[in-house]
N, C-alpha and C. Protein backbone atom coordinates (compact mmCIF):
# COMPACT_ATOMS: atom_id res chain seq x y z
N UNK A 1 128.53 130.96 130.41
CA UNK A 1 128.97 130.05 129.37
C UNK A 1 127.77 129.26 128.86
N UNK A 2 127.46 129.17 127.71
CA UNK A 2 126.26 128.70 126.79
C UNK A 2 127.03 127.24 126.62
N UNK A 3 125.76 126.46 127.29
CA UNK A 3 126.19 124.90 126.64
C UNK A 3 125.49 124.25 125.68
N UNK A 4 126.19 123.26 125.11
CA UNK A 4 125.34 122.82 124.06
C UNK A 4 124.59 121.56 124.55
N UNK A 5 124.07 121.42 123.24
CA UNK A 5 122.94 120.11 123.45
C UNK A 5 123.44 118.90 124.24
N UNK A 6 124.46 118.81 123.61
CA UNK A 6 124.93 117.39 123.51
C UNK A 6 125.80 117.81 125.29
N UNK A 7 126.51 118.68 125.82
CA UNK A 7 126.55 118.72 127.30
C UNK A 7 125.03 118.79 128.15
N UNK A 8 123.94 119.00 127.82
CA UNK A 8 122.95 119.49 128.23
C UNK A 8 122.44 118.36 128.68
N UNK A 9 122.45 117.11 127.62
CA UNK A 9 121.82 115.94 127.47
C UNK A 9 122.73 115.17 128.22
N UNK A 10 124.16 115.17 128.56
CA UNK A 10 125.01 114.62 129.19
C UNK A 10 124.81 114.55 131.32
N UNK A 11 124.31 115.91 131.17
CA UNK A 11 124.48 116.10 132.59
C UNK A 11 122.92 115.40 133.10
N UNK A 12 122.00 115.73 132.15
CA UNK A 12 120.47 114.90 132.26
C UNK A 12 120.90 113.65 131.98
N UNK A 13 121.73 112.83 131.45
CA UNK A 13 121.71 111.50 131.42
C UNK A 13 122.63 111.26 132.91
N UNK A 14 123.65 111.88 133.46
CA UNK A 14 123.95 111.42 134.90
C UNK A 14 123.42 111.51 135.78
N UNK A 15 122.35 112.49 135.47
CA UNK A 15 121.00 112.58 136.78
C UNK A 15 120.79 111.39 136.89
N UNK A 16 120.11 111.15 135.65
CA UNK A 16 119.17 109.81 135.69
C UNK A 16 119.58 108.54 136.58
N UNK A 17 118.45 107.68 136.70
CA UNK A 17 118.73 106.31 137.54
C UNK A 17 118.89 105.46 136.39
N UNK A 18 119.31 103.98 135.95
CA UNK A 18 119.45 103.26 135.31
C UNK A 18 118.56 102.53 134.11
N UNK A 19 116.72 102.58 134.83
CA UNK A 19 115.83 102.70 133.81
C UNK A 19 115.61 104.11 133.35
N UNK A 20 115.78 105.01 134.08
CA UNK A 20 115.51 106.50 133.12
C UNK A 20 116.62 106.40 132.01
N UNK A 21 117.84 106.41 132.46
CA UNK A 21 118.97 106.48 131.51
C UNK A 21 118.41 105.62 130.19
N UNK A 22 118.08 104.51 130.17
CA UNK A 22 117.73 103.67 129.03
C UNK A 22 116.71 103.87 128.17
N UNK A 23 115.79 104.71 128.82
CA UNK A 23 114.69 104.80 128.44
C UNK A 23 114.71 106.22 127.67
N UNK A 24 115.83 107.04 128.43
CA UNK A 24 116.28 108.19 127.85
C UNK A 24 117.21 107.92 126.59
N UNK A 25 117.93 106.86 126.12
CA UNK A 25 118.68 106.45 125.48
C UNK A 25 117.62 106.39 124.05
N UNK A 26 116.64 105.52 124.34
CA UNK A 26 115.28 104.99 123.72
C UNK A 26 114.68 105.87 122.91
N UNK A 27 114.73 107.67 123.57
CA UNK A 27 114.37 108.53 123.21
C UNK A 27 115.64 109.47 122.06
N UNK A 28 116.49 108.61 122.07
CA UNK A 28 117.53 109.54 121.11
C UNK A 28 117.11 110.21 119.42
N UNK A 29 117.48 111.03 119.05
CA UNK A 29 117.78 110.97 117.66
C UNK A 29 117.33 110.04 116.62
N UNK A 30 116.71 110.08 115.69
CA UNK A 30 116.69 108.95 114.81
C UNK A 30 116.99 109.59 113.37
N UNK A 31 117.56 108.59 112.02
CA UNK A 31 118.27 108.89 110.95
C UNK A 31 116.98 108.68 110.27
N UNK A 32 116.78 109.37 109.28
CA UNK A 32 115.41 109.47 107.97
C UNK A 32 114.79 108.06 107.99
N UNK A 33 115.51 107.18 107.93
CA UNK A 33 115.43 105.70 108.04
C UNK A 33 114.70 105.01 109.07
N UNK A 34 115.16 105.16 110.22
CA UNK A 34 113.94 105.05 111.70
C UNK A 34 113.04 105.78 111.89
N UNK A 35 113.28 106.93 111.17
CA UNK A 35 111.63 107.85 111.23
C UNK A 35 110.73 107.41 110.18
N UNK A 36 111.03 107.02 108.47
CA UNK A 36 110.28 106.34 107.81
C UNK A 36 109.53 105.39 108.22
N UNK A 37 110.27 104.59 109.39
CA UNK A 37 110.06 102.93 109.51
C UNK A 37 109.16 103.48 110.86
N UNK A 38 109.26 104.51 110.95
CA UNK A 38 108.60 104.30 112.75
C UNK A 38 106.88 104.86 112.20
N UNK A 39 107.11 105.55 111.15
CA UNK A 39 105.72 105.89 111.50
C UNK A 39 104.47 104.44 110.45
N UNK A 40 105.24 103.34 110.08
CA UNK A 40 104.64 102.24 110.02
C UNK A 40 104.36 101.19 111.47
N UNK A 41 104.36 102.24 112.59
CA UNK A 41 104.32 101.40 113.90
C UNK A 41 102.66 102.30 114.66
N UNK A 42 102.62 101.73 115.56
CA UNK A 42 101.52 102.36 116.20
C UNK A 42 100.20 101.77 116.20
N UNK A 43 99.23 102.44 116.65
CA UNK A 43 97.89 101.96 116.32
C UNK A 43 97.14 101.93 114.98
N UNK A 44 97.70 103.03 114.17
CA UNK A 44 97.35 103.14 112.58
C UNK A 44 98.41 102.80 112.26
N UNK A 45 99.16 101.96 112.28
CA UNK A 45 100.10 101.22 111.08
C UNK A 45 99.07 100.41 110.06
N UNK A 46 97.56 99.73 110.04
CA UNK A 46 97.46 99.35 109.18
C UNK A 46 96.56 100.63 108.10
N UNK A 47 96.23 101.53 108.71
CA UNK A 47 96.12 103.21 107.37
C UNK A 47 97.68 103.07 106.83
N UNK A 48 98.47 103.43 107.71
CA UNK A 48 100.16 103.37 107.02
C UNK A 48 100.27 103.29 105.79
N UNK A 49 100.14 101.72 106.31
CA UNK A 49 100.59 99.94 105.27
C UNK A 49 99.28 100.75 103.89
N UNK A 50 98.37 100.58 104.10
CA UNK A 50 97.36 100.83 103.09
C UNK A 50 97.86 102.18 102.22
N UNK A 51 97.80 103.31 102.89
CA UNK A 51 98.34 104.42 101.78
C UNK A 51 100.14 104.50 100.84
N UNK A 52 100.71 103.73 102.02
CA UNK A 52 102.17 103.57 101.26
C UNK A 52 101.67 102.40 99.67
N UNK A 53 100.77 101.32 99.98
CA UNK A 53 100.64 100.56 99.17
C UNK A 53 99.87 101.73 97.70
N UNK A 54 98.84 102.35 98.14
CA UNK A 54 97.95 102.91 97.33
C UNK A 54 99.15 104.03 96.44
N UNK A 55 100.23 104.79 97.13
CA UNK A 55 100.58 105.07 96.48
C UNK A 55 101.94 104.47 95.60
N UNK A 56 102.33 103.51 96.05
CA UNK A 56 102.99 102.58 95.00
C UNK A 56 102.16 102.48 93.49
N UNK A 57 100.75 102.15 94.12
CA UNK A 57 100.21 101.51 92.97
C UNK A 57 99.96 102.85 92.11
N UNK A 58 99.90 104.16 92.33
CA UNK A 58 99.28 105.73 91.97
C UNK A 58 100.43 105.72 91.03
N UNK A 59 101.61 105.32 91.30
CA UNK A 59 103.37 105.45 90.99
C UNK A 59 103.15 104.79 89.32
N UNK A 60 102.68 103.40 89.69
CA UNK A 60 102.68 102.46 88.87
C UNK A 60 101.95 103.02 87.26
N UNK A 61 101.02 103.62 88.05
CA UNK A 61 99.67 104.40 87.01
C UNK A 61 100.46 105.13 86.10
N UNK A 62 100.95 106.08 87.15
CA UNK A 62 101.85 107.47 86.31
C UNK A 62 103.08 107.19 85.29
N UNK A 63 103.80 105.84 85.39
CA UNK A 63 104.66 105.16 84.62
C UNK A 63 104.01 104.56 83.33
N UNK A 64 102.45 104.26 83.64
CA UNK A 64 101.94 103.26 82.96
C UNK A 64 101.15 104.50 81.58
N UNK A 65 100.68 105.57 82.74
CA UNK A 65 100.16 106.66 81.72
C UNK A 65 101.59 107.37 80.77
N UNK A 66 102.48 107.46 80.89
CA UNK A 66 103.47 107.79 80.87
C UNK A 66 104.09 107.27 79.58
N UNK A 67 104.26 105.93 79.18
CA UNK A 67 104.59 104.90 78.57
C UNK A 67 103.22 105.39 77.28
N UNK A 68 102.10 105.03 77.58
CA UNK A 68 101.09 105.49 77.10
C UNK A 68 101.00 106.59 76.06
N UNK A 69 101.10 107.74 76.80
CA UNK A 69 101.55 109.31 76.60
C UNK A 69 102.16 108.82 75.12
N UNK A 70 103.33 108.41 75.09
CA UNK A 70 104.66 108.51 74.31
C UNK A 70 103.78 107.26 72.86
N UNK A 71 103.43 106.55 73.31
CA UNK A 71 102.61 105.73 71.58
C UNK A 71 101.52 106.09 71.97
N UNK A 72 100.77 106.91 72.27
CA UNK A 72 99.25 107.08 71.57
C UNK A 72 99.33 108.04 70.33
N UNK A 73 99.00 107.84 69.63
CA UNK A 73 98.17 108.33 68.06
C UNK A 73 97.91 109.89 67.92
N UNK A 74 97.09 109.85 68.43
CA UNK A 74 96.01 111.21 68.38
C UNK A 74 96.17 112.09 69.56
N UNK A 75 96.33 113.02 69.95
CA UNK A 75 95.92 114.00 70.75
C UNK A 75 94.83 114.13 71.57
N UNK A 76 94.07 113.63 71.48
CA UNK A 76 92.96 113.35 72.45
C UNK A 76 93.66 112.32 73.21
N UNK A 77 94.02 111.04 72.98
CA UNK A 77 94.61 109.69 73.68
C UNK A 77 95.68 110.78 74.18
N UNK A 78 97.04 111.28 73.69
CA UNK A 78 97.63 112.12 74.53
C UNK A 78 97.32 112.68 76.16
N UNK A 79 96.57 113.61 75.90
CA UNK A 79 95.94 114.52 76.90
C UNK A 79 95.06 113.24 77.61
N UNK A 80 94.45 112.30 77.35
CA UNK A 80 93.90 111.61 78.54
C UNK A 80 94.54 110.81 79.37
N UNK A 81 96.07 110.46 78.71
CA UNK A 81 96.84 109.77 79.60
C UNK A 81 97.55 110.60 80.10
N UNK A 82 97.68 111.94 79.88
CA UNK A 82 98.55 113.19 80.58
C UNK A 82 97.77 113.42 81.87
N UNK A 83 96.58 113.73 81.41
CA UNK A 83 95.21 114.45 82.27
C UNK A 83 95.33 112.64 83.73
N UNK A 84 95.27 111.71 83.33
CA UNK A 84 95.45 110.51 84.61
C UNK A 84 96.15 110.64 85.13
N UNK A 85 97.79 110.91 84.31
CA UNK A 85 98.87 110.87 85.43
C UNK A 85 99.30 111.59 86.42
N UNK A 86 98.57 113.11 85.38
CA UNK A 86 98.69 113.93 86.51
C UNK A 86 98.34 113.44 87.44
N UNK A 87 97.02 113.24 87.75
CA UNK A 87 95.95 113.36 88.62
C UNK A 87 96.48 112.47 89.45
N UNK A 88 97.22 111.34 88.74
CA UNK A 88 97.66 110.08 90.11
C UNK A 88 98.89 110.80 90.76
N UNK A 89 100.13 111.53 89.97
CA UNK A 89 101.11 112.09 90.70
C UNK A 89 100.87 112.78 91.49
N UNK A 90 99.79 113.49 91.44
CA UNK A 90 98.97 114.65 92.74
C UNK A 90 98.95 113.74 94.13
N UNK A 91 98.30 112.37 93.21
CA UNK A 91 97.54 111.52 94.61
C UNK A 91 98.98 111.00 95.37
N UNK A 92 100.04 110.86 94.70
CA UNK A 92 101.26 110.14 95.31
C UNK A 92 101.85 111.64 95.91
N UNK A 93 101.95 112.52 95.60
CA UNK A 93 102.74 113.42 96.18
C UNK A 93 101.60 113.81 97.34
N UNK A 94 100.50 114.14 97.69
CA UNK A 94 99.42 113.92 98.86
C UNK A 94 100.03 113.03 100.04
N UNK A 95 99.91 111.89 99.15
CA UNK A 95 100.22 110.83 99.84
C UNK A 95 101.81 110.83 100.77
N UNK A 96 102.23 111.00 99.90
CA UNK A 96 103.85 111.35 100.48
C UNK A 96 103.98 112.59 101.34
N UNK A 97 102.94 113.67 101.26
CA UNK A 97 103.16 114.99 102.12
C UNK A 97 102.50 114.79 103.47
N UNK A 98 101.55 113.45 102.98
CA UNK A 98 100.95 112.70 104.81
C UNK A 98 101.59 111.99 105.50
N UNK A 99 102.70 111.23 104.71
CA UNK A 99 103.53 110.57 105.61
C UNK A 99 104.51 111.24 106.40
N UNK A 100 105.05 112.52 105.56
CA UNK A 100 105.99 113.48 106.15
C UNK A 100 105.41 113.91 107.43
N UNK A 101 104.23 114.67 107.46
CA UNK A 101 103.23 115.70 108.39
C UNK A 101 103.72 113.93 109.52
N UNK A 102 102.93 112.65 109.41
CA UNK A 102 103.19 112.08 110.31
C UNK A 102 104.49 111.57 110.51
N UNK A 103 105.64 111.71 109.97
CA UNK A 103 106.69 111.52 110.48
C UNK A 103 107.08 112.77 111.37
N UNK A 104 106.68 113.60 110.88
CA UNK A 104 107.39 115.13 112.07
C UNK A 104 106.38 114.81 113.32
N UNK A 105 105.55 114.92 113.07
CA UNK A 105 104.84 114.91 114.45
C UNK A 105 104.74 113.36 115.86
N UNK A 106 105.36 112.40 114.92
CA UNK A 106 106.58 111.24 115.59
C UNK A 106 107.57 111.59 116.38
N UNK A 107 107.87 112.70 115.49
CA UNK A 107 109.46 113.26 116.58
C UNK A 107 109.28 114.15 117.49
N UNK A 108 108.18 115.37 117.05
CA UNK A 108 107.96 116.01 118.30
C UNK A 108 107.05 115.17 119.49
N UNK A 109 106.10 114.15 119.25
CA UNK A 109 106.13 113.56 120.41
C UNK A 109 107.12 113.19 121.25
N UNK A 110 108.39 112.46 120.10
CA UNK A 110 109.25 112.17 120.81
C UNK A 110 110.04 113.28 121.45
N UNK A 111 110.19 114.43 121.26
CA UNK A 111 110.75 115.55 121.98
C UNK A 111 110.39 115.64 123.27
N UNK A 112 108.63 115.68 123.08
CA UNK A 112 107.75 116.08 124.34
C UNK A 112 108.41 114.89 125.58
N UNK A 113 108.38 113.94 124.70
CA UNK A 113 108.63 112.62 125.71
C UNK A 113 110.15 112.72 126.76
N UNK A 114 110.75 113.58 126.08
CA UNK A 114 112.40 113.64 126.16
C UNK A 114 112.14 114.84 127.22
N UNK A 115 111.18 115.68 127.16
CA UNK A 115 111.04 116.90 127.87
C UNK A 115 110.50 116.77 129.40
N UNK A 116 109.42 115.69 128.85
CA UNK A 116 109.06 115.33 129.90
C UNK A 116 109.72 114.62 131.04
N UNK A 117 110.67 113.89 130.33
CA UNK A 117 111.52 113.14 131.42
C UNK A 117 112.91 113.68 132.11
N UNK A 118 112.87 114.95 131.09
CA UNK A 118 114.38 115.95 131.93
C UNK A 118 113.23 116.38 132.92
N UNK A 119 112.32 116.96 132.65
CA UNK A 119 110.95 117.98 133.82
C UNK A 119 111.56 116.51 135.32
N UNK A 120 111.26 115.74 134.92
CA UNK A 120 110.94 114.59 136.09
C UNK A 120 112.12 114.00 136.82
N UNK A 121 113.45 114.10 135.73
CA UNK A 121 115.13 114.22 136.28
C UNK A 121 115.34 115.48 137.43
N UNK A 122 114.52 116.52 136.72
CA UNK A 122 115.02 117.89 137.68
C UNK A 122 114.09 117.58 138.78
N UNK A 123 112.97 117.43 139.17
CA UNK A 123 112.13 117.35 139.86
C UNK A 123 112.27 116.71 140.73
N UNK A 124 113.21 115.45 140.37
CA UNK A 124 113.79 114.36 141.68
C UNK A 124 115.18 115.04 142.16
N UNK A 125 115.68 115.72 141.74
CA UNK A 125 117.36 116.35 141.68
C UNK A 125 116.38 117.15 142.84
N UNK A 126 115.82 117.69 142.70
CA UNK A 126 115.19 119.28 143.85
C UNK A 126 114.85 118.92 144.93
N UNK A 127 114.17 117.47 144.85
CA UNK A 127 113.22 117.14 146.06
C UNK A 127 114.41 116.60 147.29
């Protein structure tokens, strides 16, 4: 009989002693929302703070070239506020594909962490 996660994680949480259990608790699941917010934590939270800001402001550009775009005159003014915004939407979508890369790799630590502590549930269960 194939069990699932959620029995799997059940019978590893009654192993546990009372700080593992909590600490295993600690290690649960998180919603898009605690993973956004978590990877503003750590030792580089202030790179974080700095590139979330930089690309706000990249955002700001591309609205601003944008606006631009639509009353400039001539075709040259056109294409130079096209040719910026691109270039800043590149820098915000960069920016946004680094926060992702470090939000996944948040969770698989946190996996490892979760792995590690069933390894150390079974290990006391044996001894």
């Amino acid at each position: 009989m194939k069990k699932t996660n959620e029995q799997i994680d059940k019978i590893i949480y009654e192993a546990l002693s009372k700080e593992e259990a909590e600490f295993y608790d600690q290690l649960g699941e998180q919603n898009i929302i605690d993973m956004t917010l978590g990877v503003f934590q750590g030792k580089n939270k202030n790179l974080y703070i700095l590139t979330f800001i930089m690309a706000f402001v990249l955002f700001i550009a591309v609205v601003y070239c944008g606006v631009q775009f639509y009353q400039a005159e001539t075709v040259k003014e056109m294409l130079v506020y096209i040719g910026i915004g691109f270039f800043c939407m590149t820098g915000v979508m960069g920016i946004k594909m680094w926060h992702w890369m470090q939000m996944n790799n948040n969770v698989i630590l946190r996996e490892m962490k979760r792995l590690e502590l069933q390894i150390a549930a079974s290990n006391s269960q044996n001894k």
